[in-house]
Protein backbone atom coordinates (compact mmCIF):
# COMPACT_ATOMS: atom_id res chain seq x y z
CA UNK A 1 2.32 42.34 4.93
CA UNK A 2 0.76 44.00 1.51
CA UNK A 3 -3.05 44.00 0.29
CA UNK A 4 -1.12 41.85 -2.25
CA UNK A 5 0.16 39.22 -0.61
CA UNK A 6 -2.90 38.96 1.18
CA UNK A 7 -5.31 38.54 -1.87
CA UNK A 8 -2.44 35.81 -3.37
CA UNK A 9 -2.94 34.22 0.59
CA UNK A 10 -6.49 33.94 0.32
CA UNK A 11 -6.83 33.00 -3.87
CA UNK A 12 -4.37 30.04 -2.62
CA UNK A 13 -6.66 29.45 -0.21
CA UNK A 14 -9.70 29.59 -2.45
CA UNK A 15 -7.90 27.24 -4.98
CA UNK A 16 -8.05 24.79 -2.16
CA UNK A 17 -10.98 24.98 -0.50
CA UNK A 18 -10.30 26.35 3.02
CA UNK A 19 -12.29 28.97 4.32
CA UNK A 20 -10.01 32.04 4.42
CA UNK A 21 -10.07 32.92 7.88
CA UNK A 22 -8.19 35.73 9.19
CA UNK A 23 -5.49 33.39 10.74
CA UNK A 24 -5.07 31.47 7.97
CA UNK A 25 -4.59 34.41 5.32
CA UNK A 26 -1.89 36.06 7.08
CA UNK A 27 -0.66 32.84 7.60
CA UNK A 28 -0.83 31.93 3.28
CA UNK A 29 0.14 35.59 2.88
CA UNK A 30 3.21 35.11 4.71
CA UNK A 31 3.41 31.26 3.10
CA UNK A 32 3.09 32.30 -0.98
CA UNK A 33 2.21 35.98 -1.22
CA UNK A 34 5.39 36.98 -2.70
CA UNK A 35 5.19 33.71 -5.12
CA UNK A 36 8.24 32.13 -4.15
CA UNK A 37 8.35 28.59 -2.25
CA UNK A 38 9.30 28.55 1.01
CA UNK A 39 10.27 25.75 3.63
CA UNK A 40 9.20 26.48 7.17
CA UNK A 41 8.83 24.96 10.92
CA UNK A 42 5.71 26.06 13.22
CA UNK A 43 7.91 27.74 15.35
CA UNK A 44 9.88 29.70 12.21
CA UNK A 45 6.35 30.89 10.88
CA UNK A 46 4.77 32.09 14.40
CA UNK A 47 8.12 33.81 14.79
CA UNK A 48 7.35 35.39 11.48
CA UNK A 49 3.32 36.27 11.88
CA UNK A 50 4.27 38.53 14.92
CA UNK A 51 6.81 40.30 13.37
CA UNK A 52 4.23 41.12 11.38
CA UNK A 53 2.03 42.26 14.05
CA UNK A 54 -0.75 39.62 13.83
CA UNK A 55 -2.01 37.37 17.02
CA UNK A 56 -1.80 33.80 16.17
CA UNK A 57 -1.08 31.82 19.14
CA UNK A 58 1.85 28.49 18.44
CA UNK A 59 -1.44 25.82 18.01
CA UNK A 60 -3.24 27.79 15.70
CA UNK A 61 -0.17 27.54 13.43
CA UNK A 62 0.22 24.17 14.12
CA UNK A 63 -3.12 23.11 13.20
CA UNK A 64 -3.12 25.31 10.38
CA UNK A 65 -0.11 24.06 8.56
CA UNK A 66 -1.70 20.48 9.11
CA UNK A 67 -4.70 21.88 6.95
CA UNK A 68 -2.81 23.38 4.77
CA UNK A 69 -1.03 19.87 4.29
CA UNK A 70 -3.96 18.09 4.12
CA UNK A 71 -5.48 20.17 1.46
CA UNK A 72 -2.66 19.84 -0.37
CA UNK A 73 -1.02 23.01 -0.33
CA UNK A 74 1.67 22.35 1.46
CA UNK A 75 4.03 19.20 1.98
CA UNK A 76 5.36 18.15 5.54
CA UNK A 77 9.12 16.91 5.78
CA UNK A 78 10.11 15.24 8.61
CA UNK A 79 14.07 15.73 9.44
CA UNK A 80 15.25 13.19 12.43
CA UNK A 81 12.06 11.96 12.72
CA UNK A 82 11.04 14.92 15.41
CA UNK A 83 11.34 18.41 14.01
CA UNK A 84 9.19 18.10 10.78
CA UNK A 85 9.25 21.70 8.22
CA UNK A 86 6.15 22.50 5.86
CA UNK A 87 7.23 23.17 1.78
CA UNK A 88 5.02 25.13 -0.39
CA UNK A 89 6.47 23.18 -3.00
CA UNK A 90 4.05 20.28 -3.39
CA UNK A 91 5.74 18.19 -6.34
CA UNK A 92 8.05 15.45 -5.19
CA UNK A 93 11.48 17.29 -5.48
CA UNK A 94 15.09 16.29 -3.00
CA UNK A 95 15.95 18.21 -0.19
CA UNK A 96 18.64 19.97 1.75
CA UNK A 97 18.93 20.11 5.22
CA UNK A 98 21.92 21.99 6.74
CA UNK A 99 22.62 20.58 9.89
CA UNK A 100 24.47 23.79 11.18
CA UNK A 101 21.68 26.00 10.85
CA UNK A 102 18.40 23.22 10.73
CA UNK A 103 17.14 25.22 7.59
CA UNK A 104 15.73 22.68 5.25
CA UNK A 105 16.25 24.03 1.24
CA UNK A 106 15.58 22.62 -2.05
CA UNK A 107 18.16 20.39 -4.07
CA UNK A 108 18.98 19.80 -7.64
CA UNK A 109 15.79 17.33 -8.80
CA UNK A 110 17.78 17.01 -12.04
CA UNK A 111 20.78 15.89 -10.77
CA UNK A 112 19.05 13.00 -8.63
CA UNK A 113 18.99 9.53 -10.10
CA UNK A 114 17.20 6.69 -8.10
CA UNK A 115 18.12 3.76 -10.06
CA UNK A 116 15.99 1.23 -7.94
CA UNK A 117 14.05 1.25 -4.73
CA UNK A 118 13.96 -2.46 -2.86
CA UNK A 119 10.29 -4.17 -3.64
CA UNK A 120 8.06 -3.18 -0.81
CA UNK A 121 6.91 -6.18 1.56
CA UNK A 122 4.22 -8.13 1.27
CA UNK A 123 0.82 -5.88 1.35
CA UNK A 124 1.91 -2.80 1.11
CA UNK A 125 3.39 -0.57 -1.68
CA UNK A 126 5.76 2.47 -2.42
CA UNK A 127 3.39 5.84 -1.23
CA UNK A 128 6.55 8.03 -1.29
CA UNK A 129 10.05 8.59 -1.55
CA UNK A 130 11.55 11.56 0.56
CA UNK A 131 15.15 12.44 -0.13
CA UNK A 132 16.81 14.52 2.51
CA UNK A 133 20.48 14.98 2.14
CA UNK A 134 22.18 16.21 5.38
CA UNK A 135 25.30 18.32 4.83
CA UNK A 136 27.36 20.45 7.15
CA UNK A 137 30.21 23.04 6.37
CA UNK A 138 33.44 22.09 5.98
């Protein structure tokens, strides 16, 4: 992991609000220090933190990518309603998810069209849309 993508961990961290522990910057460093998006589960990134020679145990991760969601730096999909993967990518945007391999990836936004959604019941209203479009090879 550079001095680079550390300082770009811990400014994203800044930007939010969230003290920049030493967990959570190698975890941001890992999550947006080379500026691209990414699209991970808990188990992907821990995987990924001790490659990188850092001690983070499995909850730490956990809890951090629920802050990280909840200070709105990252978004949380949830694919079969058990496995859920954390985007970097905040705006509302559609989704891949390639059953053969479970890795979750962005699709198209422009080529989406939601003509109508059904009017929510009685009390409540719209919060969200998630679009998740499951594919597998031929």
């Amino acid at each position: 992991m550079t001095p680079q993508a550390r300082t770009t961990g811990s400014e994203w961290l800044s930007r939010a609000g969230l003290r920049p522990t030493r967990q959570r910057v190698a975890l941001a460093a890992l999550l947006v220090g080379d500026g691209r998006d990414r699209h991970v589960t808990a188990e992907s990134l821990f995987a990924d933190v001790r490659t990188h020679g850092e001690r983070v145990s499995l909850a730490t991760v956990y809890n951090t990518l629920r802050a990280f969601c909840d200070a709105g730096l990252m978004q949380e999909i949830t694919v079969d309603g058990t496995k859920s993967y954390f985007d970097t990518n905040t705006h509302d945007h559609p989704h891949f998810f390639w059953e053969d391999d479970r890795e979750l990836t962005d699709a198209p936004e422009d080529e989406l069209e939601i003509a109508r959604l059904p009017k929510a019941p009685a009390g409540a209203e719209v919060a969200k849309v998630d679009v998740v479009i499951r594919l597998r090879r031929k």
